[in-house]
Protein backbone atom coordinates (compact mmCIF):
# COMPACT_ATOMS: atom_id res chain seq x y z
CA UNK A 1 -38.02 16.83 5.61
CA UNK A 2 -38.09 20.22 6.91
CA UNK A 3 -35.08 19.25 9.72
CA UNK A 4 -33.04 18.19 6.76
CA UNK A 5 -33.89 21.34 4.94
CA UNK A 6 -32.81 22.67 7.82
CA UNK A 7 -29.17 21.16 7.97
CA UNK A 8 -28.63 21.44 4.68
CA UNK A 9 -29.39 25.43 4.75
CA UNK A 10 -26.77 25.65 7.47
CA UNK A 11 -24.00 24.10 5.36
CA UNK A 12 -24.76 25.67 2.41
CA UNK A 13 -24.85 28.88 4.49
CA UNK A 14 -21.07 28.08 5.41
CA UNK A 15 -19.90 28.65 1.98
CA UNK A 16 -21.42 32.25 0.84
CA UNK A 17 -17.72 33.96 2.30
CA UNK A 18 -16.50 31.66 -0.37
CA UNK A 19 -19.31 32.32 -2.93
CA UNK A 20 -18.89 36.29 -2.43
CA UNK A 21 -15.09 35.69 -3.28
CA UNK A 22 -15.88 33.92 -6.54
CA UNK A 23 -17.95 36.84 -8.02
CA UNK A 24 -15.70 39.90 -6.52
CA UNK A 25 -12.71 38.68 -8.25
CA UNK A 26 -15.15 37.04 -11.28
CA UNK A 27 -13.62 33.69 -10.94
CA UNK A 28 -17.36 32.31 -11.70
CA UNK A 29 -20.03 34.41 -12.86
CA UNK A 30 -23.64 34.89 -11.27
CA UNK A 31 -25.12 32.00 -13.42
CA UNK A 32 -22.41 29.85 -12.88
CA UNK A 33 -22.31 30.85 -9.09
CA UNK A 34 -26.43 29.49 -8.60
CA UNK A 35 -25.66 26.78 -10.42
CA UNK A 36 -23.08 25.70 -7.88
CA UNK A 37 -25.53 26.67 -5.31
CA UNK A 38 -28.20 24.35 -6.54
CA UNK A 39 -25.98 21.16 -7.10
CA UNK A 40 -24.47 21.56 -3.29
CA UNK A 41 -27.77 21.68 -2.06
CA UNK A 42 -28.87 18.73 -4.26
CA UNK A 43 -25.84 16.65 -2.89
CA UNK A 44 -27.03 18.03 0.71
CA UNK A 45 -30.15 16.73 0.84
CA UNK A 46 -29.10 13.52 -0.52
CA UNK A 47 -26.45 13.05 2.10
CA UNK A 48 -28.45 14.34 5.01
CA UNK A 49 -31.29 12.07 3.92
CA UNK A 50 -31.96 8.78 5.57
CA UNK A 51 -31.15 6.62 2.88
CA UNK A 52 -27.88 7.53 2.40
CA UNK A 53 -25.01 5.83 1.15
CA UNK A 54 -21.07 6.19 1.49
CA UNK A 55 -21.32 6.61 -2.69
CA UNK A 56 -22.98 9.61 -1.75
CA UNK A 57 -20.65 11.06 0.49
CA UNK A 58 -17.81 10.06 -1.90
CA UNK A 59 -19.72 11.66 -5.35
CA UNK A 60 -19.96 14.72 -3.28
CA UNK A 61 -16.24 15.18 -2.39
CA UNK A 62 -15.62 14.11 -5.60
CA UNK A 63 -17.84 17.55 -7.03
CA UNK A 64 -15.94 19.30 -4.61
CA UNK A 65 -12.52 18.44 -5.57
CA UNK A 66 -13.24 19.06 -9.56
CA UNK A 67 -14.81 22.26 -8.74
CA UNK A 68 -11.36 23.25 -6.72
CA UNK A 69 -9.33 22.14 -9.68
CA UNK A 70 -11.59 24.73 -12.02
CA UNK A 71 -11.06 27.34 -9.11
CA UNK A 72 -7.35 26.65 -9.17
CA UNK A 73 -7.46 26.87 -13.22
CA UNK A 74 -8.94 30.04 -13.61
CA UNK A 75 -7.16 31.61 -11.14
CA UNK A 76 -3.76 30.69 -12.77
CA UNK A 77 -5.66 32.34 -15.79
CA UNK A 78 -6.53 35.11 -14.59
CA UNK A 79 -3.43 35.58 -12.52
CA UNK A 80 -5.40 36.42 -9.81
CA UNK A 81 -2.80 34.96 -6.61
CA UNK A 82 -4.52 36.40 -3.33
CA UNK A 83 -7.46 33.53 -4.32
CA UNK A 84 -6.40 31.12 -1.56
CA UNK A 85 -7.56 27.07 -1.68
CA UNK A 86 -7.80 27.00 2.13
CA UNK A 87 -11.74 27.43 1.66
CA UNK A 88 -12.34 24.38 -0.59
CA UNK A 89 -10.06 22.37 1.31
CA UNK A 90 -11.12 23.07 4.36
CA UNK A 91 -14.73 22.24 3.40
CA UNK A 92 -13.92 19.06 1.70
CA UNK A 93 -12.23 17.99 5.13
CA UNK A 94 -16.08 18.68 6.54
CA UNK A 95 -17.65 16.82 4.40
CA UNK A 96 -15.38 14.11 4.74
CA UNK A 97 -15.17 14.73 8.78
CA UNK A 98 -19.34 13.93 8.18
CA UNK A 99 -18.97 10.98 5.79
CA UNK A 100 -17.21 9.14 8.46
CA UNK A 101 -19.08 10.46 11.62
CA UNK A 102 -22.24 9.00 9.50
CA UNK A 103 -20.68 5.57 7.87
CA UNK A 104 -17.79 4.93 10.45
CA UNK A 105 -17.40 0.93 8.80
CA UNK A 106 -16.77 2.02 5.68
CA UNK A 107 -13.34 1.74 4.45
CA UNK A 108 -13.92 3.51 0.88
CA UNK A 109 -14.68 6.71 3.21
CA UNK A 110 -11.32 6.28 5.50
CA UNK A 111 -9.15 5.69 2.00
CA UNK A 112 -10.52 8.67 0.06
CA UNK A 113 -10.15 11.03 3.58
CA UNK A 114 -6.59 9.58 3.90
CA UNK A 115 -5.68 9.86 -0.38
CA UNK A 116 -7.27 13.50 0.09
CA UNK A 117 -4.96 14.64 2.88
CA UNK A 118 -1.98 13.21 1.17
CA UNK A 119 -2.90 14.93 -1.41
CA UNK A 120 -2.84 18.31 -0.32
CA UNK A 121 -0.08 17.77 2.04
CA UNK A 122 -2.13 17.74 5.13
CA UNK A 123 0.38 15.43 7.04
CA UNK A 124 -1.11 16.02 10.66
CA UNK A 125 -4.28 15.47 9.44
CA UNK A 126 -3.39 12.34 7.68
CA UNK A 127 -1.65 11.22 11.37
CA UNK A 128 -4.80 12.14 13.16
CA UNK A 129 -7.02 9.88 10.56
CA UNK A 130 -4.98 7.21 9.93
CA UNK A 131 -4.81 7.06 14.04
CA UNK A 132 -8.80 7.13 14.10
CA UNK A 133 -9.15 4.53 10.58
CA UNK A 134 -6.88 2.18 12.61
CA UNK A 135 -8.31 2.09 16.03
CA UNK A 136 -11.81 1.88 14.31
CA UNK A 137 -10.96 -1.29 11.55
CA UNK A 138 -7.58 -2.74 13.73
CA UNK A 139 -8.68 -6.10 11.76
CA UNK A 140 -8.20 -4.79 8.12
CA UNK A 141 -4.92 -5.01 6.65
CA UNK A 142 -4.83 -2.53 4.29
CA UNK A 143 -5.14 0.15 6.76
CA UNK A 144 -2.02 -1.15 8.41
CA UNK A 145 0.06 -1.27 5.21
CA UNK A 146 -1.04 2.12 4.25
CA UNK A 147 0.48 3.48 7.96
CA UNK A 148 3.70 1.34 7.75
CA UNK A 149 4.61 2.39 3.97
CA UNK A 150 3.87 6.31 4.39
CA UNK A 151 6.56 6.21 7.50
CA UNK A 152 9.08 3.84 5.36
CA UNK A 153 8.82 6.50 2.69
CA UNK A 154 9.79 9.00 5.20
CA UNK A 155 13.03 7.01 6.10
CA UNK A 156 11.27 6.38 9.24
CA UNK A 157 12.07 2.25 9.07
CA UNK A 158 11.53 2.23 13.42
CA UNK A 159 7.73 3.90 13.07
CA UNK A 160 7.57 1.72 9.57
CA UNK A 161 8.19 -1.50 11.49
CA UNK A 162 6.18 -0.62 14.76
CA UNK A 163 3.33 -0.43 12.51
CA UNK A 164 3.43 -3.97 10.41
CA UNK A 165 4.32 -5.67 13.70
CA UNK A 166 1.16 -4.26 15.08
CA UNK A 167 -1.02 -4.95 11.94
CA UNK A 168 0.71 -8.21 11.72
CA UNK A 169 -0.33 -9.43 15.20
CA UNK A 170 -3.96 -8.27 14.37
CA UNK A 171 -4.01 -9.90 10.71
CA UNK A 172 -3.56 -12.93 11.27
CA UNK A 173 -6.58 -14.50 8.10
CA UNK A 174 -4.35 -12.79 5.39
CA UNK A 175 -0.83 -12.56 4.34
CA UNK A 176 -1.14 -8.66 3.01
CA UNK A 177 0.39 -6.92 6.09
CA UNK A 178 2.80 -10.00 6.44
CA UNK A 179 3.93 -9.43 2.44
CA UNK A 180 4.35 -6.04 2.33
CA UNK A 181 6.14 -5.77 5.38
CA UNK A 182 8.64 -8.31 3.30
CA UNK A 183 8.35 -5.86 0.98
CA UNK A 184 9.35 -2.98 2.79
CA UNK A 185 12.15 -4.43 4.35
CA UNK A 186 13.60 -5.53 0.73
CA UNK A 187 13.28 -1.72 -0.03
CA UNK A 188 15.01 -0.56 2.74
CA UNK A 189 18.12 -2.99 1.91
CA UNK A 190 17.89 -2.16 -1.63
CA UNK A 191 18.42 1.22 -0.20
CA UNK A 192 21.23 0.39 1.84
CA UNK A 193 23.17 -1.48 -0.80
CA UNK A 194 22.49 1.47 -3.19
CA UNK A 195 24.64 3.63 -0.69
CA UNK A 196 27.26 1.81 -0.11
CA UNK A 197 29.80 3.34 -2.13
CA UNK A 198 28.31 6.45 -1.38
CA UNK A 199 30.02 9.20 0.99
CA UNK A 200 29.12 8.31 4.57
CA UNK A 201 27.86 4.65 3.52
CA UNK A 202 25.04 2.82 5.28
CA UNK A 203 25.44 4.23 8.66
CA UNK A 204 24.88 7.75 7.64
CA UNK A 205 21.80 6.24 5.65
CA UNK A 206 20.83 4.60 8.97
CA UNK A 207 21.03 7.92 10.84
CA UNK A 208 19.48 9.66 8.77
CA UNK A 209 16.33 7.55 8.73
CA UNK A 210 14.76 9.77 12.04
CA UNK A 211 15.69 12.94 10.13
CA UNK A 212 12.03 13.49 9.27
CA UNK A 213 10.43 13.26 11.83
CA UNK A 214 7.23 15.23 11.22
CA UNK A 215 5.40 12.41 9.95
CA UNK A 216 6.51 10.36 12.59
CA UNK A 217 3.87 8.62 14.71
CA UNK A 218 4.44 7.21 18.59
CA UNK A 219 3.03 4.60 20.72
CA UNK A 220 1.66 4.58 24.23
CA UNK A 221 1.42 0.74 25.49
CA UNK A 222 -2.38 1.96 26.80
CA UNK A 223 -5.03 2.77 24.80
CA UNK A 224 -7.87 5.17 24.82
CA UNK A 225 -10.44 7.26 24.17
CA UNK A 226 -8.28 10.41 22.43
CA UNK A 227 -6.65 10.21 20.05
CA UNK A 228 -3.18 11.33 21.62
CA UNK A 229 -2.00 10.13 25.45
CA UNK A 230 -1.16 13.25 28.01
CA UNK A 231 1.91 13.87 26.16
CA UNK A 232 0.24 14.59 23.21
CA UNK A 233 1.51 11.33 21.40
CA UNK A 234 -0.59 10.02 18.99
CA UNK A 235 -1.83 6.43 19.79
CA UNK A 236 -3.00 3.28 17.42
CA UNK A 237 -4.59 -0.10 18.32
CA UNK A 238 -2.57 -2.43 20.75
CA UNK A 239 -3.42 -5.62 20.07
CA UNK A 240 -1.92 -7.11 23.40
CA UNK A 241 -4.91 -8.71 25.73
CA UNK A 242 -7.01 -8.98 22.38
CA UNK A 243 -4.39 -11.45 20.13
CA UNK A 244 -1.74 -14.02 20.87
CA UNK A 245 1.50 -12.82 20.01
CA UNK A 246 3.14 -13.66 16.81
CA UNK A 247 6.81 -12.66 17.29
CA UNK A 248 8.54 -14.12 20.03
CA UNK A 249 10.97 -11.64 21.78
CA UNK A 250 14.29 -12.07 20.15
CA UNK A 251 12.72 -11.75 16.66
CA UNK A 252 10.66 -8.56 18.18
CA UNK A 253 14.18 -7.45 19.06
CA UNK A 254 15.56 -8.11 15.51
CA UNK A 255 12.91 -6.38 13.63
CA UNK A 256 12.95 -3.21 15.85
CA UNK A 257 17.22 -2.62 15.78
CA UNK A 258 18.01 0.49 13.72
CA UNK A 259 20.65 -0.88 11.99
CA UNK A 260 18.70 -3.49 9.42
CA UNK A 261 20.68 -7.04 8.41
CA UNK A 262 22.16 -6.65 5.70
CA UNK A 263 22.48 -10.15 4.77
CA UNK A 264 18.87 -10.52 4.46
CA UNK A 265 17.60 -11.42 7.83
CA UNK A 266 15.18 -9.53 8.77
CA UNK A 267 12.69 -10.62 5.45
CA UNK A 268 13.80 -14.20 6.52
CA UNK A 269 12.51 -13.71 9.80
CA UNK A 270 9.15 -12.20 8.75
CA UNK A 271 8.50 -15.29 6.26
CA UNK A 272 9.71 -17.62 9.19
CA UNK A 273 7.06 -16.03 11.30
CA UNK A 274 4.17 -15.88 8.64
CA UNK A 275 4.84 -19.38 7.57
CA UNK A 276 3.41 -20.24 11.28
CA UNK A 277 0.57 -18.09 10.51
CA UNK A 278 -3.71 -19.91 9.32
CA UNK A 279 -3.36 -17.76 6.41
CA UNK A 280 -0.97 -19.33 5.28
CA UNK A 281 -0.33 -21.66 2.41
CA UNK A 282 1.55 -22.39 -1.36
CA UNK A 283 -0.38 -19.14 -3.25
CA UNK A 284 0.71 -17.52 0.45
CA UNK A 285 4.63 -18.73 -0.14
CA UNK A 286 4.73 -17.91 -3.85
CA UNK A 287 3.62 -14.09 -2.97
CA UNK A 288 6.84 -13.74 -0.63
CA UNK A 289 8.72 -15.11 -3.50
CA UNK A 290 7.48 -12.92 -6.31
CA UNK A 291 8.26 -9.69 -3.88
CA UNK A 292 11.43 -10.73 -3.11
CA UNK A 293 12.22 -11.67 -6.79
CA UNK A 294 11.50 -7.78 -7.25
CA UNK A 295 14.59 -6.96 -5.89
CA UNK A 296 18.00 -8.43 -7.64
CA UNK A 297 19.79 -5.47 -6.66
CA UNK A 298 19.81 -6.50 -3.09
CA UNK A 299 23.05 -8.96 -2.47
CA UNK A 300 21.33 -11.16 -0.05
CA UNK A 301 18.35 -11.78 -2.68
CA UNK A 302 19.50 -15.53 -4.04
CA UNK A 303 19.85 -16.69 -0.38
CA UNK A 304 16.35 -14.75 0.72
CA UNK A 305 14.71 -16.61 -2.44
CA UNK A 306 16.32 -20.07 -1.84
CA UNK A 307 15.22 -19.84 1.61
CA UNK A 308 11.71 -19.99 0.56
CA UNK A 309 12.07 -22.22 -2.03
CA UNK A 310 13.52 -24.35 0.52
CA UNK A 311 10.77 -24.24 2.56
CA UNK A 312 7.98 -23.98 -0.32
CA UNK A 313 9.66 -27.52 -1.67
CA UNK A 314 8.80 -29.20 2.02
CA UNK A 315 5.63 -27.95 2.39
CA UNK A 316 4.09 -28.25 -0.65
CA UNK A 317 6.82 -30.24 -3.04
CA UNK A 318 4.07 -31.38 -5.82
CA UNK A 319 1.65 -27.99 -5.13
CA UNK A 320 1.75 -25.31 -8.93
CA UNK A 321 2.33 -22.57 -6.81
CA UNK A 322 5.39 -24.14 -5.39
CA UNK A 323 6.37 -26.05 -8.63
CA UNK A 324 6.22 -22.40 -10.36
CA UNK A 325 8.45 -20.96 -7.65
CA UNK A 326 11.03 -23.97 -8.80
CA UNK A 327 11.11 -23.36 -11.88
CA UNK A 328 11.33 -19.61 -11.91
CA UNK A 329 13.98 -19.54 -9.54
CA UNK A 330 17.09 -19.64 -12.35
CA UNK A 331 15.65 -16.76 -14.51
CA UNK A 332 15.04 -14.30 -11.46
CA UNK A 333 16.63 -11.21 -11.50
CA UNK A 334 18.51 -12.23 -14.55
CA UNK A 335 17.97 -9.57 -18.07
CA UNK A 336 16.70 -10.97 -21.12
CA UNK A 337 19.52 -9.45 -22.61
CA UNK A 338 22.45 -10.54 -20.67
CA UNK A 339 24.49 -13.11 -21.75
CA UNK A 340 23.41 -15.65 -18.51
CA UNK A 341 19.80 -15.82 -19.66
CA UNK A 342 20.28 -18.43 -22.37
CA UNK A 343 22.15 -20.58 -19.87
CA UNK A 344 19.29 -19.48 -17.10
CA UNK A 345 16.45 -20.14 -19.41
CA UNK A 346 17.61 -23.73 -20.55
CA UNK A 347 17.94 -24.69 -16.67
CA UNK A 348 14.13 -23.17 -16.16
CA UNK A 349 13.06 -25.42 -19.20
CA UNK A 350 14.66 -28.17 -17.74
CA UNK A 351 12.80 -27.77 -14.26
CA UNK A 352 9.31 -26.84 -16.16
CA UNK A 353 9.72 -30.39 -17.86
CA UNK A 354 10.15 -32.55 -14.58
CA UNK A 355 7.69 -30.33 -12.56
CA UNK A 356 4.96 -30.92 -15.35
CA UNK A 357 5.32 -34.59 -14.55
CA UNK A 358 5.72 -34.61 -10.68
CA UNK A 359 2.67 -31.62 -9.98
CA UNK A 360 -0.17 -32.78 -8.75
CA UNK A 361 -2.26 -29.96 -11.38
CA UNK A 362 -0.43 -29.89 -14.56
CA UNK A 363 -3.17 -27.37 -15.69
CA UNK A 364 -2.89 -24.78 -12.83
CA UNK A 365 0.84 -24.71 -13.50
CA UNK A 366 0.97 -24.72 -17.10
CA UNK A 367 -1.45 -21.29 -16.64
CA UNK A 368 1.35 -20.27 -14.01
CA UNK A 369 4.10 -20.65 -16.88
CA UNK A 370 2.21 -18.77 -19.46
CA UNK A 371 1.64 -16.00 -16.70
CA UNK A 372 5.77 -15.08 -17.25
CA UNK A 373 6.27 -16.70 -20.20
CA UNK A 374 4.23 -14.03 -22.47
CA UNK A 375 5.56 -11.03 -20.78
CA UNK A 376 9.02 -12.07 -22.08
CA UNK A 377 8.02 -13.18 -25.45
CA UNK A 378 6.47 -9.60 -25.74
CA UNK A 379 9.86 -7.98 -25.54
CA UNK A 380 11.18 -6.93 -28.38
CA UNK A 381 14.96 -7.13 -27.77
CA UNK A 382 14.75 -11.22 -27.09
CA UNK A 383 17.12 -13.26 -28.87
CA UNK A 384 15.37 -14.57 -31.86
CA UNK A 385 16.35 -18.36 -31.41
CA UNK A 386 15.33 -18.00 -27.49
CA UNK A 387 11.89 -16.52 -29.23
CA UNK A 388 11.23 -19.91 -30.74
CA UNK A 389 12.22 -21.90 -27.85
CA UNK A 390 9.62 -20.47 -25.58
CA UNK A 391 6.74 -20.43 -28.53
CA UNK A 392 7.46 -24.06 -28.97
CA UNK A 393 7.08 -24.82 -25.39
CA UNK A 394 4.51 -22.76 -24.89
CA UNK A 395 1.99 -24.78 -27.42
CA UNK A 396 2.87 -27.94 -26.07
CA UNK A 397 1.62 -27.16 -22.25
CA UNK A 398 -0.90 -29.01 -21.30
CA UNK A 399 -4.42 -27.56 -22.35
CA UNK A 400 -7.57 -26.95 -20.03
């Protein structure tokens, strides 16, 4: 006990420049400054002590970061502006730095360090973490997607795909990386299709996808044991040696070009590949087809969504998931108040009536139809007459 006194003296100790700022410019007063005191060193010795557990790494930054939101508060009060925030960040970073030095495994540790850096802009510091998270947990998909969307949203597509290519050859037991790199790509075309009539078109959009390149994260084909090669690149998981590869080299080659297919290949491809994949299966297909359903702006969408179908309707031709895909398919993309969805909705009842006799689990799907059935009969601005249609057909689905 008295080495994690100790320890727990010598953080607290680390604070008092901050402490002595509080009371000279009376942000907090004495009372309220011992109180602080006393509930840091209560969260010290319960993080220092044997038993301790990630929640109590993540209850203490959480202290921390509501106590910096009352600092920032009173100092926008007060107008007092020379009160910098570099102190509380800076020791929120430590204890998080500790968190993960103590509970390396723990994800919940990596995400909050990650969300916290984001937060306050700390973009080599998210790099340097993210670099660490991945080379630590290489196997966990989330970590992956997390990587490949914060470059996409940085019009950095080449780092974006680099990284779900690498996830995807490590995650092989689930479809996430696999779907939201579908997902990703569908954003980037819905991108491209938005600038088309623009000045400059898609080839300016495509050149300007480097532009920011601060965020921007490269490879070394070797690993190890920095976290950046003799360059001073930083340097994630490869997964060659350790897993087969999943992407043959033409498709590799597809997937990396700068300029992105417009027609929709590229999210063909990735399904074509994941399709070969254990993970996966109907629920797997009908994921892929509910992202790409997200996106009826992109021009290639009908033929993206009919090649899955396609495929969904081999595999599995009496499976819900892929029954549900059928039947959705006339009604995707198309607005509740346009004057197609009549004509789209009476070809989905059509389909919903000879799936419900061909599906091998007329329960499963019936659930499946309810699923998008009440979110339309929730809206307001549908057609009265379609209202009753879909009430009617609704009560006569087969019950559990």
């Amino acid at each position: 006990m008295a080495a994690i006194a100790d320890k727990a003296r010598y953080y607290l100790e680390q604070s008092v420049p901050q402490l002595r700022d509080f009371e000279a410019k009376n942000i907090f007063s004495q009372a309220e400054i011992r109180n602080l005191v006393r509930k840091r060193e209560d969260f010290e010795h319960k993080v220092l002590s044997p038993g301790c557990k990630p929640a109590d790494y993540l209850a203490y930054v959480a202290w921390e970061r509501s106590l910096e939101k009352l600092r920032a508060k009173r100092c926008a009060r007060l107008r007092i502006s020379q009160s910098t925030s570099h102190a509380g960040e800076g020791r929120v970073f430590g204890i998080l730095e500790r968190s993960i030095a103590r509970h390396p495994g723990s994800l919940e540790l990596w995400r909050e360090y990650l969300m916290f850096a984001k937060d306050v802009k700390a973009t080599k510091r998210w790099r340097r973490v993210i670099t660490r998270a991945l080379r630590m947990h290489p196997a966990k998909s989330e970590l992956w997607v997390l990587a490949g969307k914060r470059a996409a949203d940085n019009n950095d597509m080449s780092a974006a795909r680099n990284f779900f290519m690498r996830g995807a050859r490590f995650c092989t037991k689930d479809s996430m990386v696999w779907v939201e790199y579908a997902r990703c790509e569908m954003q980037w075309l819905e991108k491209m299709e938005a600038r088309k009539n623009k000045k400059g078109g898609v080839n300016r959009a495509i050149a300007e996808q480097a532009e920011n390149d601060d965020d921007q994260m490269l490879f070394d084909e070797e690993d190890s044991e920095d976290d950046a090669d003799e360059n001073g690149r930083l340097m994630v998981p490869n997964p060659d040696g350790q897993t087969k590869k999943v992407f043959d080299n033409s498709t590799a080659e597809k997937l990396e070009e700068g300029n992105p297919a417009l027609d929709g290949a590229i999210p063909m491809a990735i399904f074509d590949i994941a399709k070969k994949q254990p993970f996966f299966n109907a629920a797997a297909g009908e994921q892929f087809f509910d992202v790409f359903g997200e996106f009826p702006q992109v021009s290639s969408q009908p033929k993206i969504v009919q090649h899955v179908l396609d495929t969904m309707s081999e595999l599995y031709p009496h499976n819900p998931a892929a029954c549900n895909c059928f039947i959705r398919q006339p009604v995707l993309g198309v607005s509740i108040d346009s004057a197609a969805y009549p004509q789209a909705l009476r070809e989905t009842l059509s389909r919903l009536k000879s799936s419900l006799t061909s599906t091998s689990d007329k329960i499963q799907l019936a659930r499946k139809t309810l699923a998008w059935m009440n979110p339309v009969l929730a809206s307001e601005s549908l057609d009265p007459g379609l209202r009753m249609v879909l009430e009617y057909t609704a009560q006569t689905l087969p019950k559990p």
